[in-house]
PDB file of N, CA and C in Angstrom:
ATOM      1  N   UNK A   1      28.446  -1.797  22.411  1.00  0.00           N
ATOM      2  CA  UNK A   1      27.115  -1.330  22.083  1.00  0.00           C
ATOM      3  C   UNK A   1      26.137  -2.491  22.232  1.00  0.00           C
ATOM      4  N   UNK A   2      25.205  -2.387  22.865  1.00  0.00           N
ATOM      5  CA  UNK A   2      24.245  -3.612  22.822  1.00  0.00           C
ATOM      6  C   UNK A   2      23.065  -3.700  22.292  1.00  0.00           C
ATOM      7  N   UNK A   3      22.432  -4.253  21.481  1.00  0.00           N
ATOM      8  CA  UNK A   3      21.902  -4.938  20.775  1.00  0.00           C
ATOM      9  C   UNK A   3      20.521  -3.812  20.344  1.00  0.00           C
ATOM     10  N   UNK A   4      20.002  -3.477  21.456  1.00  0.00           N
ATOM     11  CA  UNK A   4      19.011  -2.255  21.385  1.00  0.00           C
ATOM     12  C   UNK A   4      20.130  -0.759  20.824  1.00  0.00           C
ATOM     13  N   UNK A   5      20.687  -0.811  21.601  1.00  0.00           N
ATOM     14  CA  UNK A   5      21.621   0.638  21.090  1.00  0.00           C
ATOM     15  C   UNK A   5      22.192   0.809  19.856  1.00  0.00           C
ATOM     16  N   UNK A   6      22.526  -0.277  19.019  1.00  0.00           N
ATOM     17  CA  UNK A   6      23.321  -0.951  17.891  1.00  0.00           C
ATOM     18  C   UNK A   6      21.633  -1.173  16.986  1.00  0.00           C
ATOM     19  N   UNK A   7      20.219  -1.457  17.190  1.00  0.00           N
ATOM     20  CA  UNK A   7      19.021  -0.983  16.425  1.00  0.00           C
ATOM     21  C   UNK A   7      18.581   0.098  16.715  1.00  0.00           C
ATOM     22  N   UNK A   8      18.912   0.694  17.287  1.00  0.00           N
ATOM     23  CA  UNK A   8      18.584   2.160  17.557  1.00  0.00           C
ATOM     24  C   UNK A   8      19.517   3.151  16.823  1.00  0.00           C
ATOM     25  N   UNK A   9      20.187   2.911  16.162  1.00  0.00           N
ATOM     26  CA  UNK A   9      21.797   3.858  15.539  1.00  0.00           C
ATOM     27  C   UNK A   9      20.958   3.580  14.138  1.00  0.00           C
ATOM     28  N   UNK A  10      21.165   2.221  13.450  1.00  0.00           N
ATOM     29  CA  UNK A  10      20.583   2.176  12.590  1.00  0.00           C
ATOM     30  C   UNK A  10      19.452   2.483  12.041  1.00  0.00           C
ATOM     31  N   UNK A  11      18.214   2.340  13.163  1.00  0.00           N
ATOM     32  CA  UNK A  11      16.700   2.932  12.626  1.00  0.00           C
ATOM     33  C   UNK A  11      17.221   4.179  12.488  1.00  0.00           C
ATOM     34  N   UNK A  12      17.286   5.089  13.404  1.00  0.00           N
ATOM     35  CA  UNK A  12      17.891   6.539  13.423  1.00  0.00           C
ATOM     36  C   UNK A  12      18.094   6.972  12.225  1.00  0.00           C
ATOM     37  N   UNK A  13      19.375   6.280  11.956  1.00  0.00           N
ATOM     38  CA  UNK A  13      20.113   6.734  10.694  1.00  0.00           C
ATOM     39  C   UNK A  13      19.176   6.535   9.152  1.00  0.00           C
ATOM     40  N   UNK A  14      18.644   5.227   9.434  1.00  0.00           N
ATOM     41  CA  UNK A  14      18.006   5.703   8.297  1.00  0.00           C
ATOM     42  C   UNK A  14      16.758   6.374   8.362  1.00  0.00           C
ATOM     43  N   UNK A  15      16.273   6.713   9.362  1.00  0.00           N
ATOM     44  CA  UNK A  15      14.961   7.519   9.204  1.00  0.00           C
ATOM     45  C   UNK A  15      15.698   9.337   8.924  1.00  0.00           C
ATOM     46  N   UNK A  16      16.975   8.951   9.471  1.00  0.00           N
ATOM     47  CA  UNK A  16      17.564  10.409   8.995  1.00  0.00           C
ATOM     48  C   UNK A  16      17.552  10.818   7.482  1.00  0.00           C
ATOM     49  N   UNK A  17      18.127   9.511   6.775  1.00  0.00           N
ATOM     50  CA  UNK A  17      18.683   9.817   5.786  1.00  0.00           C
ATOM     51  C   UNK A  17      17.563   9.731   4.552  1.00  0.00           C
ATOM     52  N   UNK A  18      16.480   9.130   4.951  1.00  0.00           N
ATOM     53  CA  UNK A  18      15.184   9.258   3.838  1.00  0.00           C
ATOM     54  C   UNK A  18      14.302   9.958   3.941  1.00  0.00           C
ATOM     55  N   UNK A  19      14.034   9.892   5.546  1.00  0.00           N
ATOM     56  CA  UNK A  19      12.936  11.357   5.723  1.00  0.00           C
ATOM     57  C   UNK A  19      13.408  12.557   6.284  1.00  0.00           C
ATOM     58  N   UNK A  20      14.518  12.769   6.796  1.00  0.00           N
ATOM     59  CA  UNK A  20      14.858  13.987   6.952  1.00  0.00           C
ATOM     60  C   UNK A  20      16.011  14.628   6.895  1.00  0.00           C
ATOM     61  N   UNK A  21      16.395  14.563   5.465  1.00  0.00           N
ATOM     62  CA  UNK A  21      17.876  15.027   5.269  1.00  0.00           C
ATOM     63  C   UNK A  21      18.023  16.287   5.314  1.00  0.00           C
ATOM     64  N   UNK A  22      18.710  16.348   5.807  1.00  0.00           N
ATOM     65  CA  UNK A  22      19.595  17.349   6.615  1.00  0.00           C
ATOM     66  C   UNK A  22      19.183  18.197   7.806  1.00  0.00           C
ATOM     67  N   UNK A  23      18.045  17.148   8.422  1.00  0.00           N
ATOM     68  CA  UNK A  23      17.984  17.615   9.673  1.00  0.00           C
ATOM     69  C   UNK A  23      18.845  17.592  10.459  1.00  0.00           C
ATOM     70  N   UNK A  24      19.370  18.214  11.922  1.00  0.00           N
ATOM     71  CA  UNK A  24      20.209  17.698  13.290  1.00  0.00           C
ATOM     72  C   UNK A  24      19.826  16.675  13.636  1.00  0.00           C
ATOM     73  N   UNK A  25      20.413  15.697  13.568  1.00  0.00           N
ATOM     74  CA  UNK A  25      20.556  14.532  14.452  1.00  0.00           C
ATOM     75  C   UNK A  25      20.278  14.731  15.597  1.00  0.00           C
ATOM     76  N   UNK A  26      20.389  15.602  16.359  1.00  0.00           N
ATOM     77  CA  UNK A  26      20.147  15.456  17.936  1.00  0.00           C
ATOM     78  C   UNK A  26      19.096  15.968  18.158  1.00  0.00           C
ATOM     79  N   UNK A  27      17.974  16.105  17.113  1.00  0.00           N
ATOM     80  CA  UNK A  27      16.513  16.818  17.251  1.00  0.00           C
ATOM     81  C   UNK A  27      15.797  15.342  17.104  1.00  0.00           C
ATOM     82  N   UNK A  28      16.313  14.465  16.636  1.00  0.00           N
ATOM     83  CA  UNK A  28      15.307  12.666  16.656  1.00  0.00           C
ATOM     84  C   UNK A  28      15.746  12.280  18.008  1.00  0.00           C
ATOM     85  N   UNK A  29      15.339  11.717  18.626  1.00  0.00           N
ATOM     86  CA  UNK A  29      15.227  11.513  20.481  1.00  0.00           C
ATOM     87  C   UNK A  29      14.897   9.984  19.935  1.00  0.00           C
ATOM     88  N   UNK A  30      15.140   9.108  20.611  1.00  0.00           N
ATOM     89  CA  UNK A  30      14.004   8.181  21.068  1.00  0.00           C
ATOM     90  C   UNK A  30      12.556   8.162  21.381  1.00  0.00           C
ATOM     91  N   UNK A  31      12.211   9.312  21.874  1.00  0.00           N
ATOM     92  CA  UNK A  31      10.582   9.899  22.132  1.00  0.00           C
ATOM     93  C   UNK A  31      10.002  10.719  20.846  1.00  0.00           C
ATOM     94  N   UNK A  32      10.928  10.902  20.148  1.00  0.00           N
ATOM     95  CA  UNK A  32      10.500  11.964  18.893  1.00  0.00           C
ATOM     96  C   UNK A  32       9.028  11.468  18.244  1.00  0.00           C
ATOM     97  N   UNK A  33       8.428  11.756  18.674  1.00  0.00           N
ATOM     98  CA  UNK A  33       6.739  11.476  17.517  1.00  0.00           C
ATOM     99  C   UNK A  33       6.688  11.753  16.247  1.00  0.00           C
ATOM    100  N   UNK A  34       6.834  10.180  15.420  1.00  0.00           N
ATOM    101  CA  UNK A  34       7.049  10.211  14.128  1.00  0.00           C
ATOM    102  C   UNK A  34       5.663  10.535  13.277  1.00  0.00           C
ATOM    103  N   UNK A  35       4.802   9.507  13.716  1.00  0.00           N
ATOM    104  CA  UNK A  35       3.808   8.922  13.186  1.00  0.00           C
ATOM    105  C   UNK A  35       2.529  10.307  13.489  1.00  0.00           C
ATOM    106  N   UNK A  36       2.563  10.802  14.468  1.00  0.00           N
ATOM    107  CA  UNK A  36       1.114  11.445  14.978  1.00  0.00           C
ATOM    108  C   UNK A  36       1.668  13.257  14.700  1.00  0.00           C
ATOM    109  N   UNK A  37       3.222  13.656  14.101  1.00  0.00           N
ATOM    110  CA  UNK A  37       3.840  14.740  13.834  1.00  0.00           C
ATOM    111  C   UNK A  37       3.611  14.565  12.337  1.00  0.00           C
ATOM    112  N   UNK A  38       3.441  13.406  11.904  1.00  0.00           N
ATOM    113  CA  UNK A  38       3.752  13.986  10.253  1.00  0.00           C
ATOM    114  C   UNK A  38       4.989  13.492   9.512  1.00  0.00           C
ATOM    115  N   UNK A  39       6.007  13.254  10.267  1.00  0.00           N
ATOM    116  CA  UNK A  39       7.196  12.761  10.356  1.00  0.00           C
ATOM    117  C   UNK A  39       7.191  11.851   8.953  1.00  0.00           C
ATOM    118  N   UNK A  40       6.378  10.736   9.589  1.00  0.00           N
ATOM    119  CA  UNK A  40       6.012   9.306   8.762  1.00  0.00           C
ATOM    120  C   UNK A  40       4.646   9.297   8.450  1.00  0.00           C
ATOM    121  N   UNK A  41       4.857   9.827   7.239  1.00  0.00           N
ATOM    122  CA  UNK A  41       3.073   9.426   6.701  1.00  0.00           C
ATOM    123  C   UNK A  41       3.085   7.796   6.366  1.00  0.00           C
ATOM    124  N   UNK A  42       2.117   6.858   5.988  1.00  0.00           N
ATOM    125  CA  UNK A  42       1.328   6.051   5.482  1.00  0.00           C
ATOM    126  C   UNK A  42       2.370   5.690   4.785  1.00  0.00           C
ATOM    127  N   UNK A  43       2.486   5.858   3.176  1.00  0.00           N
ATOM    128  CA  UNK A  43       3.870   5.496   2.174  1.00  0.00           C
ATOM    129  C   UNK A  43       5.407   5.117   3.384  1.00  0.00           C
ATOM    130  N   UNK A  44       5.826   6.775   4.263  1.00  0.00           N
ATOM    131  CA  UNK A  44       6.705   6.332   4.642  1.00  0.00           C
ATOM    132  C   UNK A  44       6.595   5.091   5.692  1.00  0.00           C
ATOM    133  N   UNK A  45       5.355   4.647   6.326  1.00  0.00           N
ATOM    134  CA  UNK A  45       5.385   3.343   7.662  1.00  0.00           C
ATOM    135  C   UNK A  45       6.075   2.483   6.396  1.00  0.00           C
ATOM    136  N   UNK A  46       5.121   2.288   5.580  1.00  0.00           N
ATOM    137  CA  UNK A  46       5.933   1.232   4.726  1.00  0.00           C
ATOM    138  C   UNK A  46       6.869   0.632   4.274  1.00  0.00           C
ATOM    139  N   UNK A  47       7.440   1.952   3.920  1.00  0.00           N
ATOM    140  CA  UNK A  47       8.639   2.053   3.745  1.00  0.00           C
ATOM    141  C   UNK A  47      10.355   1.529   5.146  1.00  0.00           C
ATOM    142  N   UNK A  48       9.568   2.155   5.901  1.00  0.00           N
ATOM    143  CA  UNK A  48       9.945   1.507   6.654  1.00  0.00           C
ATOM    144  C   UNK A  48      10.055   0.376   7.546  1.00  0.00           C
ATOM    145  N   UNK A  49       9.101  -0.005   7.174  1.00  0.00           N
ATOM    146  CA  UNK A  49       8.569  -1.829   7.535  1.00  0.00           C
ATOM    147  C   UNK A  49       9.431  -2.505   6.448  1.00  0.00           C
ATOM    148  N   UNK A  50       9.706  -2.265   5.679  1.00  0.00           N
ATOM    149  CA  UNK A  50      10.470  -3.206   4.661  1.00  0.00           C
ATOM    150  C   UNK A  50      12.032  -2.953   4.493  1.00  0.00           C
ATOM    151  N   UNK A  51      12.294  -1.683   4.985  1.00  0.00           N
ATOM    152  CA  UNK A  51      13.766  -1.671   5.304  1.00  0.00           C
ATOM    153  C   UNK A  51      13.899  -2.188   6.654  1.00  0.00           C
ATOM    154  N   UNK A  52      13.128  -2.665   7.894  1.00  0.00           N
ATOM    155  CA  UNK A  52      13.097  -2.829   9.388  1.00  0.00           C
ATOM    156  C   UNK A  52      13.339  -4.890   8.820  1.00  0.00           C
ATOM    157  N   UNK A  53      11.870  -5.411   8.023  1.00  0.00           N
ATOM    158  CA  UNK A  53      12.466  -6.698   8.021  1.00  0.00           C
ATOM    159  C   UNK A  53      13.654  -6.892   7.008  1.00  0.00           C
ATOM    160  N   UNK A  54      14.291  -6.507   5.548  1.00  0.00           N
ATOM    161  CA  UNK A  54      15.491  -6.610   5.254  1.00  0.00           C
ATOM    162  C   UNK A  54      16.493  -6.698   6.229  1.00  0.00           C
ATOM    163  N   UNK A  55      16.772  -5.154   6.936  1.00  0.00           N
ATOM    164  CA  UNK A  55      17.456  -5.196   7.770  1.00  0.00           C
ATOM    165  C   UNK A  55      17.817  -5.905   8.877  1.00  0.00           C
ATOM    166  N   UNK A  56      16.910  -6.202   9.602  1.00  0.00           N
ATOM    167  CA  UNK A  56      17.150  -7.375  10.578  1.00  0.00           C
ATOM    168  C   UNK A  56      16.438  -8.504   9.971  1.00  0.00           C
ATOM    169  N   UNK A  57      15.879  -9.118   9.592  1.00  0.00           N
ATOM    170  CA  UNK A  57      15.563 -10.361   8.777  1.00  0.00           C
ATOM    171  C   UNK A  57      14.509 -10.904   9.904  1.00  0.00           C
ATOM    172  N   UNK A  58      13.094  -9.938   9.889  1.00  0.00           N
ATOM    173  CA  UNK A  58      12.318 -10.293  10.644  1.00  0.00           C
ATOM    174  C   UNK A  58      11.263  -9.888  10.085  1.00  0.00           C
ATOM    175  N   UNK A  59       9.750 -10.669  10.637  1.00  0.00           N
ATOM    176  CA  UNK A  59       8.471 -10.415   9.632  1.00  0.00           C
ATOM    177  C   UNK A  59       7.940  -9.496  10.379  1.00  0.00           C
ATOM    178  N   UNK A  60       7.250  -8.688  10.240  1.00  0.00           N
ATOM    179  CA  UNK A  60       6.436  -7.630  10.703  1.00  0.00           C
ATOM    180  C   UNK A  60       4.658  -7.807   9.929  1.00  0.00           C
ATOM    181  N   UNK A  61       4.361  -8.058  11.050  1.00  0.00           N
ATOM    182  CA  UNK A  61       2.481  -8.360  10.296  1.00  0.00           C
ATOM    183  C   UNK A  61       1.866  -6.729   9.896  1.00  0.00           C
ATOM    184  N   UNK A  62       0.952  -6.992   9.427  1.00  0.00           N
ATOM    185  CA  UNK A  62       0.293  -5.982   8.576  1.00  0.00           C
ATOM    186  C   UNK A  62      -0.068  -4.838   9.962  1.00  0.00           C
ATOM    187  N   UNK A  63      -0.782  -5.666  10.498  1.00  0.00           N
ATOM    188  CA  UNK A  63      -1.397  -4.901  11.956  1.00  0.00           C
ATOM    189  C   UNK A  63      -0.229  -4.503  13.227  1.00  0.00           C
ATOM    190  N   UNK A  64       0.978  -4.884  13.064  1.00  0.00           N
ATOM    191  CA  UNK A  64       2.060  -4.203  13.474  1.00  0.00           C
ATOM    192  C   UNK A  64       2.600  -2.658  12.741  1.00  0.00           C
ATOM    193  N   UNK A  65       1.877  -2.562  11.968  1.00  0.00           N
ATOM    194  CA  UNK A  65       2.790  -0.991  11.096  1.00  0.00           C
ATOM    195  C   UNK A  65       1.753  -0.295  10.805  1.00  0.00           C
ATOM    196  N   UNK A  66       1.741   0.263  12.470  1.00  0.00           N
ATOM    197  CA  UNK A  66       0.825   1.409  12.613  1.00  0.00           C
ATOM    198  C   UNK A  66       1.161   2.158  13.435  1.00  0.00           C
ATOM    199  N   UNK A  67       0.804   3.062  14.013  1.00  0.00           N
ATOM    200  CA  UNK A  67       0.908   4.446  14.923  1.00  0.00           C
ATOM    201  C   UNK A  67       2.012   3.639  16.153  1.00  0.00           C
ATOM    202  N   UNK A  68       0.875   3.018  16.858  1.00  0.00           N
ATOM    203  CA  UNK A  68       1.665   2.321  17.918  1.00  0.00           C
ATOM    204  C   UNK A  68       2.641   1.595  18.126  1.00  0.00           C
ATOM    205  N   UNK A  69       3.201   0.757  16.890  1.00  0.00           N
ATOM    206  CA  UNK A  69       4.185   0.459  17.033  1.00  0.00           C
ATOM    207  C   UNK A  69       5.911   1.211  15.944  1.00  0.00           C
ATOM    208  N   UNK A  70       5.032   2.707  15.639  1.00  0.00           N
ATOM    209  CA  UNK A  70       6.317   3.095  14.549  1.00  0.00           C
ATOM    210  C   UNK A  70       5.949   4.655  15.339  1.00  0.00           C
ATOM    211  N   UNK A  71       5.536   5.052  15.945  1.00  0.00           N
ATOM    212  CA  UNK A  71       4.958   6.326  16.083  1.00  0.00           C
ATOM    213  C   UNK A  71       6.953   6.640  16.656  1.00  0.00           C
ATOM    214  N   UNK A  72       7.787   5.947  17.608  1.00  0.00           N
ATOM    215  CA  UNK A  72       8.788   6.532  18.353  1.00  0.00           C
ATOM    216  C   UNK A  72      10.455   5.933  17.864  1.00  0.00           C
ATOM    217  N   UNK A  73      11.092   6.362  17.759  1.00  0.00           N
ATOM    218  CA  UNK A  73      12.517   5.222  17.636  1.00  0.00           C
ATOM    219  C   UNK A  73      12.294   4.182  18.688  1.00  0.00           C
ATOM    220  N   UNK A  74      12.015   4.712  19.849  1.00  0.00           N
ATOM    221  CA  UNK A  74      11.695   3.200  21.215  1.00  0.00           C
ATOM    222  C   UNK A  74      11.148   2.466  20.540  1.00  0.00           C
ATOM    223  N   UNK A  75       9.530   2.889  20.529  1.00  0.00           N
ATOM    224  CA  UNK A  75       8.945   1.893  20.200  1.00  0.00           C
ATOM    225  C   UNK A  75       8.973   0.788  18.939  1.00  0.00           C
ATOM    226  N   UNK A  76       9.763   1.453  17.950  1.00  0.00           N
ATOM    227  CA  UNK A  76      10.312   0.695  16.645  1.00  0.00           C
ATOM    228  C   UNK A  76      10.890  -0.296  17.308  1.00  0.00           C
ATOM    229  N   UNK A  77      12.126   0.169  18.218  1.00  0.00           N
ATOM    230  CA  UNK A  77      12.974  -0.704  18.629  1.00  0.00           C
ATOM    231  C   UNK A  77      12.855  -1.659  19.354  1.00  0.00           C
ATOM    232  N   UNK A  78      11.668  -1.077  20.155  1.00  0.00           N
ATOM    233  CA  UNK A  78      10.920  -2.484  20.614  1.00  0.00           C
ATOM    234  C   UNK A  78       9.776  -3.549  19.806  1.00  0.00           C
ATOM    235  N   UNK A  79       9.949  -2.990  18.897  1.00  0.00           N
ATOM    236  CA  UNK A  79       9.009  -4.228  18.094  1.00  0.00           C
ATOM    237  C   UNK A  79      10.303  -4.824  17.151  1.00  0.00           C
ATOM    238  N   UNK A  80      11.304  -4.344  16.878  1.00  0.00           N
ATOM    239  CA  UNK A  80      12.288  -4.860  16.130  1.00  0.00           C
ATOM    240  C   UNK A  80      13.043  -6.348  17.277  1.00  0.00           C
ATOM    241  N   UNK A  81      13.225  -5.723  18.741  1.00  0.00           N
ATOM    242  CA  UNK A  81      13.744  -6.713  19.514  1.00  0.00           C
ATOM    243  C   UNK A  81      12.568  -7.508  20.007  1.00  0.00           C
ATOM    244  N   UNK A  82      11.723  -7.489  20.018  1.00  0.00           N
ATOM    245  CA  UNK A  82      10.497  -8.354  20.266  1.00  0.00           C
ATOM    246  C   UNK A  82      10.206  -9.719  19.184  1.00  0.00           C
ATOM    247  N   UNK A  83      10.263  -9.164  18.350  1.00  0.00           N
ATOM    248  CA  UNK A  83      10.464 -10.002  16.721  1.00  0.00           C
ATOM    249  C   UNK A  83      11.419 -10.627  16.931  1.00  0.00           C
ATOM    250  N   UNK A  84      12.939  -9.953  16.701  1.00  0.00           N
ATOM    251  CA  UNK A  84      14.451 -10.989  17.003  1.00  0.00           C
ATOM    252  C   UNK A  84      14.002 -12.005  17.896  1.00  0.00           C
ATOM    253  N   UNK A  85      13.256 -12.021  19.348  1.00  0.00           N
ATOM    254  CA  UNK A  85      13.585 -12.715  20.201  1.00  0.00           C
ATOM    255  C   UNK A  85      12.966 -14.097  19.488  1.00  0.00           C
ATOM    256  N   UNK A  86      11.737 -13.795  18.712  1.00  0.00           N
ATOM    257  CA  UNK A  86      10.713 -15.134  18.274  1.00  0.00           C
ATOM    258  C   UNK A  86      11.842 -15.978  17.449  1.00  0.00           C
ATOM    259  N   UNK A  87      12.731 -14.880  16.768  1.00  0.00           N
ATOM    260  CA  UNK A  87      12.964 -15.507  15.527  1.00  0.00           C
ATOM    261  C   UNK A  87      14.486 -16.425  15.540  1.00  0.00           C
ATOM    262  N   UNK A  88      14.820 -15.810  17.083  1.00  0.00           N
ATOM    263  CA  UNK A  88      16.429 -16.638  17.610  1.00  0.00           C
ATOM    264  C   UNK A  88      16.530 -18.368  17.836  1.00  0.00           C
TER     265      UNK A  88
END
């Protein structure tokens, strides 16, 4: 599993397991529109900005946890591996 695929299981999972339990798993895509569906209100970006740096042990600025960078699993995942790279 590589490194994107292996943060992509994990965001997944937990966006499964706090905001949408007991949804199908195979209805969250990578493209799934979190942020502009309703998905992730405001409380939840947060929420997930602080399980994203725990989890990988990376800072996320204020002006990073917004639409554009939480709106998709991609795009999470690309601000999660964007961060790792500063912080290697």
């Amino acid at each position: 599993m590589t490194d994107q695929s292996a943060t992509m299981s994990v965001v997944k999972d937990y966006i499964l397991e706090e905001f949408l339990p007991g949804e199908d798993p195979g209805q969250l895509t990578p493209s799934t529109p979190l942020v502009s569906t309703g998905i992730l209100d405001s409380l939840a970006m947060l929420k997930l900005v602080a399980f994203l740096e725990r989890e990988f042990d990376i800072p996320i600025k204020a002006h990073e946890a917004d639409e554009e960078h939480l709106n998709t699993l991609q795009a999470i995942c690309e601000l999660v591996d964007s961060k790792r790279s500063l912080v290697r």
